[in-house]
C-alpha atoms as a PDB file:
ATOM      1  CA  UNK A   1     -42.736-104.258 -79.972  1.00  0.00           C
ATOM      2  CA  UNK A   2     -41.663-104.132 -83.232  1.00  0.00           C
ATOM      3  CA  UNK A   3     -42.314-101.386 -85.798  1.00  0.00           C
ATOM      4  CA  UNK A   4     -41.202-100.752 -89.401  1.00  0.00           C
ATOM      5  CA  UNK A   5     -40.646 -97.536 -91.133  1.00  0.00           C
ATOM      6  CA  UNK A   6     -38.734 -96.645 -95.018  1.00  0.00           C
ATOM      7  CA  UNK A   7     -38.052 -94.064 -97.046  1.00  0.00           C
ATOM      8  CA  UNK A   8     -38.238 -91.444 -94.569  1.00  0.00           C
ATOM      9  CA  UNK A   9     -35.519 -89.063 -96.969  1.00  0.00           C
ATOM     10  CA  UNK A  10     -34.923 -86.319 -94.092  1.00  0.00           C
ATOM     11  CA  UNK A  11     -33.737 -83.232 -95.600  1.00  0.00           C
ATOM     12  CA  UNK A  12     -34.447 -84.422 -99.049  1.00  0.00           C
ATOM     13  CA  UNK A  13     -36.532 -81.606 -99.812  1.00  0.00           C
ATOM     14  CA  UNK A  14     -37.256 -83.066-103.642  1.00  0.00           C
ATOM     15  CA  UNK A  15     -39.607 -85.582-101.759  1.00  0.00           C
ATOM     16  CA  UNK A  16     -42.126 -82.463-101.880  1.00  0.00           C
ATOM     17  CA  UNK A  17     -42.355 -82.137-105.324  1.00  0.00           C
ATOM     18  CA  UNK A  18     -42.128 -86.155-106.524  1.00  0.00           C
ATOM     19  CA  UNK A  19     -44.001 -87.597-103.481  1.00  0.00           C
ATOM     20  CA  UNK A  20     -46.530 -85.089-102.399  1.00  0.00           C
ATOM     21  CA  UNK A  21     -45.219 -84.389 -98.994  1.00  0.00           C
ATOM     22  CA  UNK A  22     -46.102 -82.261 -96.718  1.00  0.00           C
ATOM     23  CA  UNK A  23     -43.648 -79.137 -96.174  1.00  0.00           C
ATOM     24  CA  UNK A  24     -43.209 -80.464 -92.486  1.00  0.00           C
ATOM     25  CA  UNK A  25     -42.622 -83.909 -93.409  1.00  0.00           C
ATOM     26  CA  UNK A  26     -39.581 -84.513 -91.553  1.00  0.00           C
ATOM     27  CA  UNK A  27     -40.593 -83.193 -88.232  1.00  0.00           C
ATOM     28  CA  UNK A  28     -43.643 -85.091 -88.683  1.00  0.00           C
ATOM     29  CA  UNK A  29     -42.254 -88.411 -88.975  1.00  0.00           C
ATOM     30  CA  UNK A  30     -39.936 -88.280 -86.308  1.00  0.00           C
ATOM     31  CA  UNK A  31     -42.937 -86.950 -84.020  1.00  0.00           C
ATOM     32  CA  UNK A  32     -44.918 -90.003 -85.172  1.00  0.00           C
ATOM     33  CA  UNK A  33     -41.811 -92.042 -83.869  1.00  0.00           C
ATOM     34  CA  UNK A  34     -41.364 -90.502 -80.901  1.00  0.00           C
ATOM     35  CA  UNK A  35     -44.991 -90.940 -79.553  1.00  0.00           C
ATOM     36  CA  UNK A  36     -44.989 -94.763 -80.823  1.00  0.00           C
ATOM     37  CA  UNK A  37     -42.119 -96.325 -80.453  1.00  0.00           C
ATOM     38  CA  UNK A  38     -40.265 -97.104 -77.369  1.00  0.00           C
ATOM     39  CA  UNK A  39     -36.943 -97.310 -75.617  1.00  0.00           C
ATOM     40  CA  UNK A  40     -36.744-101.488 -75.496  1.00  0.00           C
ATOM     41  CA  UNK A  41     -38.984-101.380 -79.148  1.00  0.00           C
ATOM     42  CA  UNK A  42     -37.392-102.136 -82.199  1.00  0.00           C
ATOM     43  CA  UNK A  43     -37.548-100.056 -85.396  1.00  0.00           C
ATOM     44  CA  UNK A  44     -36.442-101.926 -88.530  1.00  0.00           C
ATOM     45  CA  UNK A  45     -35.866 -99.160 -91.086  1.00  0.00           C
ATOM     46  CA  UNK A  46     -36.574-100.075 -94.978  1.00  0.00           C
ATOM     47  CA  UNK A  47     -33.357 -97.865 -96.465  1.00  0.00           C
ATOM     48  CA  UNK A  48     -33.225 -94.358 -97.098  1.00  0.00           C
ATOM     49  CA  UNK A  49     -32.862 -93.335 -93.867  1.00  0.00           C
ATOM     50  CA  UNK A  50     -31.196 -89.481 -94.070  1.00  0.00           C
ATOM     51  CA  UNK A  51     -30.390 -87.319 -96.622  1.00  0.00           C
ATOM     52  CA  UNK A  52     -28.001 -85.880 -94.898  1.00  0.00           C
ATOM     53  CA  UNK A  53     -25.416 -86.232 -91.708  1.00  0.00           C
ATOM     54  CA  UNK A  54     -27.346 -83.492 -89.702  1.00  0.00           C
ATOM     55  CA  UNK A  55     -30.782 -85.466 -89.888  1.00  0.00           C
ATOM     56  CA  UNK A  56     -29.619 -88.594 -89.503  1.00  0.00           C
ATOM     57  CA  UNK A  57     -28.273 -87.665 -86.478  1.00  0.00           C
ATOM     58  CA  UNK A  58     -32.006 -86.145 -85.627  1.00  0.00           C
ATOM     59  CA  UNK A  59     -33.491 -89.777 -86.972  1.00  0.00           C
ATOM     60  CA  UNK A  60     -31.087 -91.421 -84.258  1.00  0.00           C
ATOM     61  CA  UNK A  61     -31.857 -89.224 -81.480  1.00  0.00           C
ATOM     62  CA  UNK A  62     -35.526 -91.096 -81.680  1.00  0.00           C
ATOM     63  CA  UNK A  63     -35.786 -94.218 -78.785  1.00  0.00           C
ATOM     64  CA  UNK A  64     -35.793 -97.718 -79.380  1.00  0.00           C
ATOM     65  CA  UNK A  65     -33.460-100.121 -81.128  1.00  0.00           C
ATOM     66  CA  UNK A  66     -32.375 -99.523 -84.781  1.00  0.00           C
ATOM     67  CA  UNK A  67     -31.990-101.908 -87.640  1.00  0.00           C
ATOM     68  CA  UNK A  68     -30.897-100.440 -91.070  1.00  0.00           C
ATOM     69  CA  UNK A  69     -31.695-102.674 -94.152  1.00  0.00           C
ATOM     70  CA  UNK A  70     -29.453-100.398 -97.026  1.00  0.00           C
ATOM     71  CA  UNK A  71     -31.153 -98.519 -99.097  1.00  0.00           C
ATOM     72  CA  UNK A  72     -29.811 -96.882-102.631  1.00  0.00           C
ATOM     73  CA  UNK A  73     -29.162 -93.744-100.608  1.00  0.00           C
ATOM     74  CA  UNK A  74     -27.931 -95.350 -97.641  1.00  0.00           C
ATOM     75  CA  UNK A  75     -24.133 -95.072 -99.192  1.00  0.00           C
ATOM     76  CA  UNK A  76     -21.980 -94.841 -96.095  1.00  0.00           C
ATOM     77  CA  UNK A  77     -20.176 -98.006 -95.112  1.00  0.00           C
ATOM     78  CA  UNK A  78     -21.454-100.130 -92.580  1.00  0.00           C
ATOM     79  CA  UNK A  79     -19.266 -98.931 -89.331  1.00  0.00           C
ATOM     80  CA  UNK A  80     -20.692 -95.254 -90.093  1.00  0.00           C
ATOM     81  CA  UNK A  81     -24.604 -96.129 -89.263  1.00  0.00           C
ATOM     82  CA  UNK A  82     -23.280 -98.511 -86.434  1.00  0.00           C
ATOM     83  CA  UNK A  83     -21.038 -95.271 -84.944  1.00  0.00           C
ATOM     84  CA  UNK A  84     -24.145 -93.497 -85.366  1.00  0.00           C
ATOM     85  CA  UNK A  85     -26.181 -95.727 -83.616  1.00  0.00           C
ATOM     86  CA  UNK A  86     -27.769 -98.593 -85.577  1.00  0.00           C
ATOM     87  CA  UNK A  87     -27.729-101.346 -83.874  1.00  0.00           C
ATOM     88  CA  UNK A  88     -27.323-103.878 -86.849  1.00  0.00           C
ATOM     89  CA  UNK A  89     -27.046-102.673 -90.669  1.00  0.00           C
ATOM     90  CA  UNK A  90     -27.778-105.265 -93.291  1.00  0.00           C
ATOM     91  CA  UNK A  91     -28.109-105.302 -97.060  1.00  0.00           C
ATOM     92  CA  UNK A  92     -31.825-107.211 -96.116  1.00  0.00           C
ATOM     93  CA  UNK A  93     -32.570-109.858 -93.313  1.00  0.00           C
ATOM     94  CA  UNK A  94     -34.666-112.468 -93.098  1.00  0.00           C
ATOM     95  CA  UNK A  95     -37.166-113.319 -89.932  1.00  0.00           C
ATOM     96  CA  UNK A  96     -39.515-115.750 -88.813  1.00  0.00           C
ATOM     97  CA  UNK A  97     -42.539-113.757 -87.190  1.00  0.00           C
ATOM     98  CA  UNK A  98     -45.626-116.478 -86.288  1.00  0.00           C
ATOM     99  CA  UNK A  99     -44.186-119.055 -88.146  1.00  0.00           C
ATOM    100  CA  UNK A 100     -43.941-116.590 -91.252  1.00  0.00           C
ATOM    101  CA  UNK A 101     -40.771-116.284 -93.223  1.00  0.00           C
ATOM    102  CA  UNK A 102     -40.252-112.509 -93.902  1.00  0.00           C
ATOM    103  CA  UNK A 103     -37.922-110.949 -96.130  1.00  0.00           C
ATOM    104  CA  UNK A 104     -37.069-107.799 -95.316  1.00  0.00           C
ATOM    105  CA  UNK A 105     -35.645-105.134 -98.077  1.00  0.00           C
ATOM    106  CA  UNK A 106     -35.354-101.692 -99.423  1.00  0.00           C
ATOM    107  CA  UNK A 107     -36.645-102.636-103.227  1.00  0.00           C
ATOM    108  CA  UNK A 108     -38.242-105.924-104.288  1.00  0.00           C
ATOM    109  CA  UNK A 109     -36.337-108.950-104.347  1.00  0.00           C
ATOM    110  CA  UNK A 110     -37.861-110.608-107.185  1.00  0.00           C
ATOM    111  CA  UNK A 111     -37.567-114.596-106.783  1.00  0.00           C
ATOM    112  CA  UNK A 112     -37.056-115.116-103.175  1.00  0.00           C
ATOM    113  CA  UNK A 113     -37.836-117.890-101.340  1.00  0.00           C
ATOM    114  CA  UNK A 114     -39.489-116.602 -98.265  1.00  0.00           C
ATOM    115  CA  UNK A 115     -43.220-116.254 -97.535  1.00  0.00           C
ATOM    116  CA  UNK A 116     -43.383-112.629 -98.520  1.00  0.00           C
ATOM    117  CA  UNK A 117     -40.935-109.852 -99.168  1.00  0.00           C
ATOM    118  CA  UNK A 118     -41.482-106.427 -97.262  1.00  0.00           C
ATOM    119  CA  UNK A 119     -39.635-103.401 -98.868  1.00  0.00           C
ATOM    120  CA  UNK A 120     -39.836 -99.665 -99.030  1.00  0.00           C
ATOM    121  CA  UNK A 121     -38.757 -98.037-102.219  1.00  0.00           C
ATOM    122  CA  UNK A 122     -41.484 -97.449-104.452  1.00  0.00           C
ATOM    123  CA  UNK A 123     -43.156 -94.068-103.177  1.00  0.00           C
ATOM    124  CA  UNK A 124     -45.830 -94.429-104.804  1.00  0.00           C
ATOM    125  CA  UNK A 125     -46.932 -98.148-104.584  1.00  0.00           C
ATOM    126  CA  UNK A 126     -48.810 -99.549-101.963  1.00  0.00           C
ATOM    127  CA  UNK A 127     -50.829-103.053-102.362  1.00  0.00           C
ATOM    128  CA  UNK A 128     -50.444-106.372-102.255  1.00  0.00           C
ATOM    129  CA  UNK A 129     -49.395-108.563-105.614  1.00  0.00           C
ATOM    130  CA  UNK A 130     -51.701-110.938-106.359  1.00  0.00           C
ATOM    131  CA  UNK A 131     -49.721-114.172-104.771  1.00  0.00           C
ATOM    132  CA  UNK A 132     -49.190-111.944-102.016  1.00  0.00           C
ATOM    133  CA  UNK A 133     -45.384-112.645-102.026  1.00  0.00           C
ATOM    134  CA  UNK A 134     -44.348-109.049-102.109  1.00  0.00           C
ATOM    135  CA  UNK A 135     -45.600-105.871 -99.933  1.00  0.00           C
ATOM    136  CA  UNK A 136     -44.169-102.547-100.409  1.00  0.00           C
ATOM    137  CA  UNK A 137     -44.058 -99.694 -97.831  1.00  0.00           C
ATOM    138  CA  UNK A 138     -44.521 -96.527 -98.732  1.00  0.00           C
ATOM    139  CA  UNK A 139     -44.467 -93.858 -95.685  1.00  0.00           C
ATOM    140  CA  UNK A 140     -46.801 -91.816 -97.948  1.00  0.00           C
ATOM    141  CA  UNK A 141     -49.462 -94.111 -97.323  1.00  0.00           C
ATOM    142  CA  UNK A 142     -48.490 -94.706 -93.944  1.00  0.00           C
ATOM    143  CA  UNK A 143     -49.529 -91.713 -92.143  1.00  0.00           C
ATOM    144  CA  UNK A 144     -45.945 -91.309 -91.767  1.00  0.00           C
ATOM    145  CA  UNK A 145     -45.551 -92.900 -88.897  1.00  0.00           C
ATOM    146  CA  UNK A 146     -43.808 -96.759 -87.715  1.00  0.00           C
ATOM    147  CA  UNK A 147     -45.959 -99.499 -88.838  1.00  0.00           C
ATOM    148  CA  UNK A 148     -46.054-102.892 -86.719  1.00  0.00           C
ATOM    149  CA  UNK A 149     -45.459-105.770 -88.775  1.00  0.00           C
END
């Protein structure tokens, strides 16, 4: 199975304040993880994975395999998340799912070329645009747990 997930700022305690988190947000997303994904599931993350070393070690502690698509706070170089435990870490990727070209990114990526563009980034945004080319995550809406795709 396959499962998607952004944003999810562990130990980034200004995400209670601008996003309306809950005060137990981080142990609440990774126990959303843990009881939905597993060990031979994948779990594409959107960027932003870990504010710090300490929780991203807690984030990679969670089963299944990990795909990080950068985010603007993802600033550690590439072999860093791989040492940690990603299993491939990309600026974005593109997929085929049922004959459906996806893009997959952290923000938009305005004038693409595939079917539709999924992305985290934008907290508070969550719909489609109306030529449904572009649909933004945000684990606020989300119940923060993994979404399938």
């Amino acid at each position: 199975m396959l499962y998607l997930i952004t944003d999810t700022h562990p130990g980034h305690q200004n995400m209670l304040k601008s996003c309306g988190r809950p005060a137990r947000f981080t142990n609440l997303i990774l126990e959303n993880c843990r009881k939905m994904v597993r060990g031979n599931d994948t779990l594409i993350h959107l960027g932003d994975v870990a504010w710090n070393e300490e929780e991203l070690m807690r984030f990679m502690k969670l089963p299944g395999h990990k795909v990080l698509v950068r985010g603007n706070h993802d600033k550690k170089s590439t072999p860093y998340y791989m040492e940690a435990g990603f299993n491939l870490v990309v600026d974005s990727m593109m997929m085929t799912l049922q004959g459906i070209r996806i893009l997959f990114s952290h923000a938009p990526q305005y004038g693409h070329t595939a079917d539709i563009n999924i992305h985290g980034h934008q907290h508070d945004l969550h719909y489609e645009d109306i030529f449904h080319r572009y649909w933004p995550l945000a684990l606020e809406h989300m119940g923060y747990e993994p979404l399938p795709p």
